[in-house]
C-alpha atoms as a PDB file:
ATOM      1  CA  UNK A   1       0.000   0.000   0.000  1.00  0.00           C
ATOM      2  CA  UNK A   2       1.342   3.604  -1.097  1.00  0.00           C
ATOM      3  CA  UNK A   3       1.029   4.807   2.612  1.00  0.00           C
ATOM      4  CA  UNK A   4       3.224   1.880   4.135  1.00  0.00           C
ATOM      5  CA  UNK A   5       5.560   2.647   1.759  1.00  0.00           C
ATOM      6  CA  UNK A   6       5.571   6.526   2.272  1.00  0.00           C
ATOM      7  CA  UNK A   7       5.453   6.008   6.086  1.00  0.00           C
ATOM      8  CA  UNK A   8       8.594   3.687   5.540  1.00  0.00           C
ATOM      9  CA  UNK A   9      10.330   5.525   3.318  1.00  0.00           C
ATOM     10  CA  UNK A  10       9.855   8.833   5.462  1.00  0.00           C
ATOM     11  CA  UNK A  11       8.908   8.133   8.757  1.00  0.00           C
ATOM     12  CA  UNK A  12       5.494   8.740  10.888  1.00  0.00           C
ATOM     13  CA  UNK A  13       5.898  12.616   9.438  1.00  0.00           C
ATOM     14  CA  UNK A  14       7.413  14.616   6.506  1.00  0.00           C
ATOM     15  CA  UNK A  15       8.048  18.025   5.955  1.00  0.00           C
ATOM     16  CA  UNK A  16       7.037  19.016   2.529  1.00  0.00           C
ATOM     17  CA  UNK A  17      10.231  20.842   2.430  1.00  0.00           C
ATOM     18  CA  UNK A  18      11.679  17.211   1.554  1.00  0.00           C
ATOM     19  CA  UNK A  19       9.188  17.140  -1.324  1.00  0.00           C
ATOM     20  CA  UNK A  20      10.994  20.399  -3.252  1.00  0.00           C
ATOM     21  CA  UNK A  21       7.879  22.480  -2.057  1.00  0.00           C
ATOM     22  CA  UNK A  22       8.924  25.581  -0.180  1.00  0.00           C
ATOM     23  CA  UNK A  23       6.735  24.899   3.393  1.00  0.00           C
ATOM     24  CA  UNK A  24       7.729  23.707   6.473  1.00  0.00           C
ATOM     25  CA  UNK A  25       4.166  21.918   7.318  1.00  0.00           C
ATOM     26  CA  UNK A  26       5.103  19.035   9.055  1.00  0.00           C
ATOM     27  CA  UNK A  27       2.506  16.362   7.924  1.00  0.00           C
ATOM     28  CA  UNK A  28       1.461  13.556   9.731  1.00  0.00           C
ATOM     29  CA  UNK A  29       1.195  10.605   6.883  1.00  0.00           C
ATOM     30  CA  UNK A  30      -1.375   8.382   8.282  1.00  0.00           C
ATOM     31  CA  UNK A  31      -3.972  11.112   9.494  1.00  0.00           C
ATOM     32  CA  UNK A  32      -3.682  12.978   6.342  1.00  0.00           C
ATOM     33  CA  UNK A  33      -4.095   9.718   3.768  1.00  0.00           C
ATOM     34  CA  UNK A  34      -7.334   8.827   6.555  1.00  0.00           C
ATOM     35  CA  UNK A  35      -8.851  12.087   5.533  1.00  0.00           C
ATOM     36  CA  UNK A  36      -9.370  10.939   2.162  1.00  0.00           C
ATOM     37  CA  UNK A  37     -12.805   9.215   1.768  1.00  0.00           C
ATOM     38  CA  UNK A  38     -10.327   6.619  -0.425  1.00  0.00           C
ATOM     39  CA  UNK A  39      -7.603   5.496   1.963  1.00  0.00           C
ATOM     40  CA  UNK A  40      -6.631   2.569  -0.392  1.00  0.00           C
ATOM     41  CA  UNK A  41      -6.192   4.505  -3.477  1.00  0.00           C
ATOM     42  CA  UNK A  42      -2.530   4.954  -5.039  1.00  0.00           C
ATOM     43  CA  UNK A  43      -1.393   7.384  -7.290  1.00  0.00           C
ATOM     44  CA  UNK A  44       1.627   6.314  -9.589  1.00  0.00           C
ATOM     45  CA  UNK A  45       2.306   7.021 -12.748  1.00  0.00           C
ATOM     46  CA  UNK A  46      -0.338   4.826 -14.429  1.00  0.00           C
ATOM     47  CA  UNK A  47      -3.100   6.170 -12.213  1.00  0.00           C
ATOM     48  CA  UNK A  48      -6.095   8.274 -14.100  1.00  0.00           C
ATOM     49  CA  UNK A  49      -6.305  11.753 -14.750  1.00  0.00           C
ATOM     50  CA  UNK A  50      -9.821  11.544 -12.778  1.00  0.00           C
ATOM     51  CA  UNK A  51      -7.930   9.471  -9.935  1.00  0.00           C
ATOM     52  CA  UNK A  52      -5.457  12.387  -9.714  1.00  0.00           C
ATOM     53  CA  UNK A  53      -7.580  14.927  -9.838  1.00  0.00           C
ATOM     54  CA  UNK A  54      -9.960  13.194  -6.984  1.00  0.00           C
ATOM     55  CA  UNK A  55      -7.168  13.275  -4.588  1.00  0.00           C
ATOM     56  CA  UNK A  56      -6.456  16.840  -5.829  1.00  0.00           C
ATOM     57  CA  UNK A  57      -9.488  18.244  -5.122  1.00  0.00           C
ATOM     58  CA  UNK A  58      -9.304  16.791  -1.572  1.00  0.00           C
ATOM     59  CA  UNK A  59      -6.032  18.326  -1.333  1.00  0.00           C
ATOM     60  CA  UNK A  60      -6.591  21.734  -2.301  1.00  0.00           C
ATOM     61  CA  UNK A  61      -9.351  22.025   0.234  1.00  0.00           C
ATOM     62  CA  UNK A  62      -6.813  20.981   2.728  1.00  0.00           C
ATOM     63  CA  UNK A  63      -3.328  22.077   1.693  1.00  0.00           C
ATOM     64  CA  UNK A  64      -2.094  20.129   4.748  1.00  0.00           C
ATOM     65  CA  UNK A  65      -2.708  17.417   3.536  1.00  0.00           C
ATOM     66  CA  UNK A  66      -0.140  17.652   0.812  1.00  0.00           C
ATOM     67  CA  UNK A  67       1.777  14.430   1.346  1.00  0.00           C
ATOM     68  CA  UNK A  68       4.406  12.475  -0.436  1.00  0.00           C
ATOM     69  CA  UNK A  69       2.962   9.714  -2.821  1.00  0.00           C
ATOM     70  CA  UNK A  70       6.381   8.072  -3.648  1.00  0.00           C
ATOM     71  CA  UNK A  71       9.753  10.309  -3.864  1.00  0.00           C
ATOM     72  CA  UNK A  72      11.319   7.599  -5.572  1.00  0.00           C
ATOM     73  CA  UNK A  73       9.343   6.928  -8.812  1.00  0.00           C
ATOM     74  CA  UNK A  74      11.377   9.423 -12.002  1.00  0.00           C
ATOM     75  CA  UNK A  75      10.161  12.742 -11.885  1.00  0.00           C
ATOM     76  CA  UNK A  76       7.238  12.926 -14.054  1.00  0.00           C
ATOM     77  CA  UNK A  77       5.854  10.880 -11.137  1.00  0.00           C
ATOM     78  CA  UNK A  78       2.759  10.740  -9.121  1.00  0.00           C
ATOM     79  CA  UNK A  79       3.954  12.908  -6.814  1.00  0.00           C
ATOM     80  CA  UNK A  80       4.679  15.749  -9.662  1.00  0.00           C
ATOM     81  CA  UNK A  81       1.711  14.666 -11.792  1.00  0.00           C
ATOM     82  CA  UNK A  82      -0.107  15.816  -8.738  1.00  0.00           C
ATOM     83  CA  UNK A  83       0.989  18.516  -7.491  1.00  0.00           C
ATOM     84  CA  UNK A  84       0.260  20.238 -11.433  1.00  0.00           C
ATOM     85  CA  UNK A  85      -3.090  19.467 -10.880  1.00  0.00           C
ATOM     86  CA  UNK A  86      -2.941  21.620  -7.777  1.00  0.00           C
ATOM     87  CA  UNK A  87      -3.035  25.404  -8.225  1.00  0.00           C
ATOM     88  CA  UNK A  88      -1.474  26.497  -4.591  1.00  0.00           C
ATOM     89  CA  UNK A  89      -1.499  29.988  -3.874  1.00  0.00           C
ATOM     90  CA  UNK A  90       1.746  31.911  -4.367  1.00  0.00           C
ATOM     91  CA  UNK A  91       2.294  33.173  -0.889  1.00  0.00           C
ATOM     92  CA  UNK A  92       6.166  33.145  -1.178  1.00  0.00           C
ATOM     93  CA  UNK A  93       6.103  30.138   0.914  1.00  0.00           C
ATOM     94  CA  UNK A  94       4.444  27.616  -1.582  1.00  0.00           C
ATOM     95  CA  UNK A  95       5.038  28.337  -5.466  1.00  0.00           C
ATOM     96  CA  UNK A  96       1.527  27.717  -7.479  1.00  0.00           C
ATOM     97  CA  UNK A  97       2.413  24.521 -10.130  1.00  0.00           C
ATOM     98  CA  UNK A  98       5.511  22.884  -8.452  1.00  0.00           C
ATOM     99  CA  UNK A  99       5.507  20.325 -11.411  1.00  0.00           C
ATOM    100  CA  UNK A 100       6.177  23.436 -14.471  1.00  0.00           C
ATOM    101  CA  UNK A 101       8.599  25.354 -11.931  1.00  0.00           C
ATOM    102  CA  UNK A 102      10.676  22.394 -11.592  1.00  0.00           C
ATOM    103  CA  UNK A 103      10.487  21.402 -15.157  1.00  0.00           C
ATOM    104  CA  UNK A 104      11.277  24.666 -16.186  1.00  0.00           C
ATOM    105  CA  UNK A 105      14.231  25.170 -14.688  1.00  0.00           C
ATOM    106  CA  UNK A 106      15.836  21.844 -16.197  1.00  0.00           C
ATOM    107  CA  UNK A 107      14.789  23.087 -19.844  1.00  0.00           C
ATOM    108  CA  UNK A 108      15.245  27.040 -19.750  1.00  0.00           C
ATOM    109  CA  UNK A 109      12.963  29.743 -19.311  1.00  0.00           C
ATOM    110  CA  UNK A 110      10.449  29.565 -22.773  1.00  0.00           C
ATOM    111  CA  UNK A 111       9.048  26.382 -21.079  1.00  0.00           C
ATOM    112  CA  UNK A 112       5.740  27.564 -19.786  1.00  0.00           C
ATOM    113  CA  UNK A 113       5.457  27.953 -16.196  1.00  0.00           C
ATOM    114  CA  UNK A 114       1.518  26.805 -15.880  1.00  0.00           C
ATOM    115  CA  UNK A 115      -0.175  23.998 -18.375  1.00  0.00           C
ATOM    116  CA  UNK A 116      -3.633  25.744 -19.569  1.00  0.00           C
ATOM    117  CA  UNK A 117      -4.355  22.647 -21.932  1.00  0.00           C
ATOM    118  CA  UNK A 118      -5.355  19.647 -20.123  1.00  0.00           C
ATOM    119  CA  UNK A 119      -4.878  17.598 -22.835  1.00  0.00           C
ATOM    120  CA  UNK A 120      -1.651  18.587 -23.034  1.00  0.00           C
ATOM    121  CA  UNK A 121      -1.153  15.525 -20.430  1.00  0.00           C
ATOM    122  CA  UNK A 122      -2.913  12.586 -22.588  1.00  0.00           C
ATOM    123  CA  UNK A 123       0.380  13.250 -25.209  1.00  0.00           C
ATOM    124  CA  UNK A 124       2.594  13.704 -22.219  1.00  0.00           C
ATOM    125  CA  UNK A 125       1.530  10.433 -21.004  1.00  0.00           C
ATOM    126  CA  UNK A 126       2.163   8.930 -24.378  1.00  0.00           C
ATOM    127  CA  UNK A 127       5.550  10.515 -24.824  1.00  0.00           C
ATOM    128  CA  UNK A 128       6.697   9.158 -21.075  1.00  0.00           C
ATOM    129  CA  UNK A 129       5.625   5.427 -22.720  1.00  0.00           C
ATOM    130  CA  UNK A 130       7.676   6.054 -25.613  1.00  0.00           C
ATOM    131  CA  UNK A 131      10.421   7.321 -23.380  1.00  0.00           C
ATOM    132  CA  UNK A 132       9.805   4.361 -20.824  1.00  0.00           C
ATOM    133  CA  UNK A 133      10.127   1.927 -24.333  1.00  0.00           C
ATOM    134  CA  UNK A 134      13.355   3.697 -25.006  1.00  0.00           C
ATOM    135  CA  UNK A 135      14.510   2.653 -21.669  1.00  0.00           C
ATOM    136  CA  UNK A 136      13.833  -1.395 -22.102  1.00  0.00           C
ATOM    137  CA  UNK A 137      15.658  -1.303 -24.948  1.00  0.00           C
ATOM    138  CA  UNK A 138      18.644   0.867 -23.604  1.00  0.00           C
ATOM    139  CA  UNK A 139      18.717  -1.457 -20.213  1.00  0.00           C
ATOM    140  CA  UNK A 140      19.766  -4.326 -21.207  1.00  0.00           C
ATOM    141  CA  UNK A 141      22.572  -2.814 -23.434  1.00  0.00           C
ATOM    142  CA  UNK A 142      24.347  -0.318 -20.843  1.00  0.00           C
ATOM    143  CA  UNK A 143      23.222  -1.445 -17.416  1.00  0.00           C
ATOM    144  CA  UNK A 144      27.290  -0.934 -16.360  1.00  0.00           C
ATOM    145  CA  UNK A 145      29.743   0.497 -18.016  1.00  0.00           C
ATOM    146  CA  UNK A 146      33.227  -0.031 -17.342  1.00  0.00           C
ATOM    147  CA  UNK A 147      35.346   3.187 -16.141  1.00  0.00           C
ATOM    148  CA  UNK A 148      38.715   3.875 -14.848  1.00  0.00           C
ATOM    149  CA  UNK A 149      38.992   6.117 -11.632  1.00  0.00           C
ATOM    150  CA  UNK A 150      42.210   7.414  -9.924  1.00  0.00           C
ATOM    151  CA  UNK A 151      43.201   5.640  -6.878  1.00  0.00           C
ATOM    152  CA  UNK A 152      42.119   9.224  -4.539  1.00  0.00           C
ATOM    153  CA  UNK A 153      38.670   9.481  -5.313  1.00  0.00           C
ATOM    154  CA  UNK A 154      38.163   5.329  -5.405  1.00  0.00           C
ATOM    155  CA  UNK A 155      39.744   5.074  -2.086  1.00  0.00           C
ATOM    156  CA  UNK A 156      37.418   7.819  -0.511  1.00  0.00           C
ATOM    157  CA  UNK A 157      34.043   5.865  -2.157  1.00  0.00           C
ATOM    158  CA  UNK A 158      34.991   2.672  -0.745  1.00  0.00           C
ATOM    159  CA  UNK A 159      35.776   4.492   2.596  1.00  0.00           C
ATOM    160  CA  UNK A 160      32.095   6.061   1.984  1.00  0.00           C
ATOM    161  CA  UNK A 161      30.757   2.705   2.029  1.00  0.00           C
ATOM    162  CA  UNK A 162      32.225   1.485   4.972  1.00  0.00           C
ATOM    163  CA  UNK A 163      31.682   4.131   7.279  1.00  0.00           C
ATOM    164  CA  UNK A 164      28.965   3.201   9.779  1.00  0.00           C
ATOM    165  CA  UNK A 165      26.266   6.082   9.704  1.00  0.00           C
ATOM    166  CA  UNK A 166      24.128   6.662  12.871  1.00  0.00           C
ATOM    167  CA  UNK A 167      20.470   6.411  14.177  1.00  0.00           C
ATOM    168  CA  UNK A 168      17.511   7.376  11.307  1.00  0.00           C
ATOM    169  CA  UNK A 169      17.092  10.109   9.879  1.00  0.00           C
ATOM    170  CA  UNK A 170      15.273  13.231  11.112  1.00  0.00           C
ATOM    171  CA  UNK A 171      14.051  16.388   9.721  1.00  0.00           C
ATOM    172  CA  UNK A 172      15.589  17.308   6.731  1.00  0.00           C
ATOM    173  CA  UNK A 173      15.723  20.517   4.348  1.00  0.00           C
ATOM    174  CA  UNK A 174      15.311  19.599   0.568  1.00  0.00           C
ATOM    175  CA  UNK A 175      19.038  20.535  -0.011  1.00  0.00           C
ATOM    176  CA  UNK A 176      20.041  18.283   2.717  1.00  0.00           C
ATOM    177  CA  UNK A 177      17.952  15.365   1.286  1.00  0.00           C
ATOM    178  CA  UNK A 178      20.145  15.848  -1.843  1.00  0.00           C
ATOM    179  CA  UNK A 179      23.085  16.122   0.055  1.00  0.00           C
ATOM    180  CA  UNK A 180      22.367  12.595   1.285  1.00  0.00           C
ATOM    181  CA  UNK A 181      21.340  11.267  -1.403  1.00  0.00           C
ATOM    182  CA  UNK A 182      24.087  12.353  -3.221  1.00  0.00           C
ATOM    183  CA  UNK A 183      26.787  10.468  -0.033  1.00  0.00           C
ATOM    184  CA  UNK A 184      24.690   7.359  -0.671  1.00  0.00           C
ATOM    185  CA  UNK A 185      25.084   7.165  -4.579  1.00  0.00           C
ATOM    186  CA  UNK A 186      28.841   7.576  -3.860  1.00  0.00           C
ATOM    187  CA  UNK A 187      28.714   4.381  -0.821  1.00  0.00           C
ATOM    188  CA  UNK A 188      26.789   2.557  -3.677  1.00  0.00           C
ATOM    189  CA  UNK A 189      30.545   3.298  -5.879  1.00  0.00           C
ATOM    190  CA  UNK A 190      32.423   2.288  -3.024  1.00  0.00           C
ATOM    191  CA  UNK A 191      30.494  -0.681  -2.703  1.00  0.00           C
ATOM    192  CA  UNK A 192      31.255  -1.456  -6.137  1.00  0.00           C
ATOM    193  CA  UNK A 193      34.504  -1.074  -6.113  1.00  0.00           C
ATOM    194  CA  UNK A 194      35.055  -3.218  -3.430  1.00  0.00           C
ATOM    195  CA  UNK A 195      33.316  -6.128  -4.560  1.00  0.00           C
ATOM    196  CA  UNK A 196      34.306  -6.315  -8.275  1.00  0.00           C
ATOM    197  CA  UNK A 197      36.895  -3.732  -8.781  1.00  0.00           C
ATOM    198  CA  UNK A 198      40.356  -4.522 -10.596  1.00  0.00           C
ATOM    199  CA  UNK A 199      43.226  -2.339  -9.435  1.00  0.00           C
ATOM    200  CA  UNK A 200      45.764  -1.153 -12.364  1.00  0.00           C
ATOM    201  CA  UNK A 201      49.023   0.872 -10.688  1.00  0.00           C
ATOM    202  CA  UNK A 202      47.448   4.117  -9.441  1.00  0.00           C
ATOM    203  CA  UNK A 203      43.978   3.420 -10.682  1.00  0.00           C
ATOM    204  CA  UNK A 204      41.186   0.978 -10.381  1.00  0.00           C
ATOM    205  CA  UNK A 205      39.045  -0.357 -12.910  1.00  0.00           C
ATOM    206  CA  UNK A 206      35.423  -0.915 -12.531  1.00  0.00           C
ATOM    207  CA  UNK A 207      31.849  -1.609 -13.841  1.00  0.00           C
ATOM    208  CA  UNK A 208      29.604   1.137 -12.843  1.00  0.00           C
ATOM    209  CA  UNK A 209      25.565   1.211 -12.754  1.00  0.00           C
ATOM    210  CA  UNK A 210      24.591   4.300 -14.857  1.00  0.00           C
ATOM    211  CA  UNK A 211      22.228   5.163 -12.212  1.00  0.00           C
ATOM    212  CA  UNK A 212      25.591   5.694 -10.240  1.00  0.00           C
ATOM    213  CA  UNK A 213      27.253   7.398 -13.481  1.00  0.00           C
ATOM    214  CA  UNK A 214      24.290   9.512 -13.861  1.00  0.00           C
ATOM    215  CA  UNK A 215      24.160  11.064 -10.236  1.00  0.00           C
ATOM    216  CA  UNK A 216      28.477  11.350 -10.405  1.00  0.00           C
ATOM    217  CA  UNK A 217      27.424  13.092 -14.169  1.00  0.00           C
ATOM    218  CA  UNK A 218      24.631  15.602 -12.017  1.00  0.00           C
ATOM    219  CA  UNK A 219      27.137  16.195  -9.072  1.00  0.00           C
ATOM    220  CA  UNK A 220      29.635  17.154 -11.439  1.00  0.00           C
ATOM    221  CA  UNK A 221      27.154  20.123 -13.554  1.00  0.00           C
END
């Protein structure tokens, strides 16, 4: 169930500041998702427009209520795909269509900042299954790739991975969830490393995931 795996993932509360949104609600999981008159229902990113909207309209009579639906899914996700059907009040503390602020910024400023055409979102949904196709086919081919790092920076991943990290984790700002996330991606190399790494002289040869590659790649921009 969605909430089990929110309330896992996140803990008895969340502060939407984790989510991207700029608030500092704190927002008990479980009361908020037993508010809505369909406790069971999960939004992902195969769940209907009239699903989403539902929830939505639940939501925007209770902004409090605002509550992660799965941080992990890619982000045209539920949680996104959501929050664009929302249309929050720009207060300076929560920005009105989180989903076009955040795409905007990752394709430059002509994107528009608010989607007036619904059904602009039936041919989004068909160009995320073409881009999910192009992903099974580009799985299977690069699911590693091999790479060469100097001995300094392969050293301090592996010493990443072994360090023992304390207690859970508490409240968090959205920068320091990246921050995290970003420490765990580079345990994940260590990890690597240590298990099926070759060393060559002052280097060490290894087969990386591209998820891996991909967050090194984001650090690096």
């Amino acid at each position: 169930m969605l909430l089990d795996a929110a309330e896992s993932r996140f803990g008895p509360q969340i502060q939407l500041s984790q989510l991207g949104v700029d608030h500092y609600w704190n927002v008990d999981l479980r009361a908020a998702f037993g508010m809505v008159q369909r406790p069971e229902l999960e939004i992902d990113c195969g769940q209907s427009s009239d699903d989403l909207a539902e929830l939505a309209s639940f939501l925007q009579r209770d902004a409090e209520g605002v509550v992660s639906l799965w941080h992990d899914i890619p982000h045209v996700s539920g949680l996104l795909r959501l929050l664009a059907y929302l249309d929050l009040p720009d207060t300076g503390e929560v920005r009105g269509n989180w989903c076009c602020d955040r795409i905007g910024d990752s394709v430059g400023s002509e994107y528009p900042r608010r989607v007036v055409d619904r059904e602009q979102f039936v041919r989004y949904r068909q160009d995320r299954a073409v881009l999910a196709a192009i992903g099974a086919h580009l799985d299977p081919q690069i699911g590693r790739v091999g790479v060469r790092l100097p001995r300094s920076v392969a050293e301090s991943a592996v010493a990443a991975w072994d360090r023992e990290e304390p207690g859970g984790v508490g409240e968090e700002s959205r920068e320091e969830y990246d921050l995290r996330d970003d420490a765990a991606e580079l345990a994940l190399i260590g990890l690597a490393i240590t298990s099926r790494g070759v060393w060559d002289g002052e280097e060490v040869v290894v087969d990386l995931d591209v998820v891996q590659i991909a967050a090194a790649l984001r650090a690096a921009r």
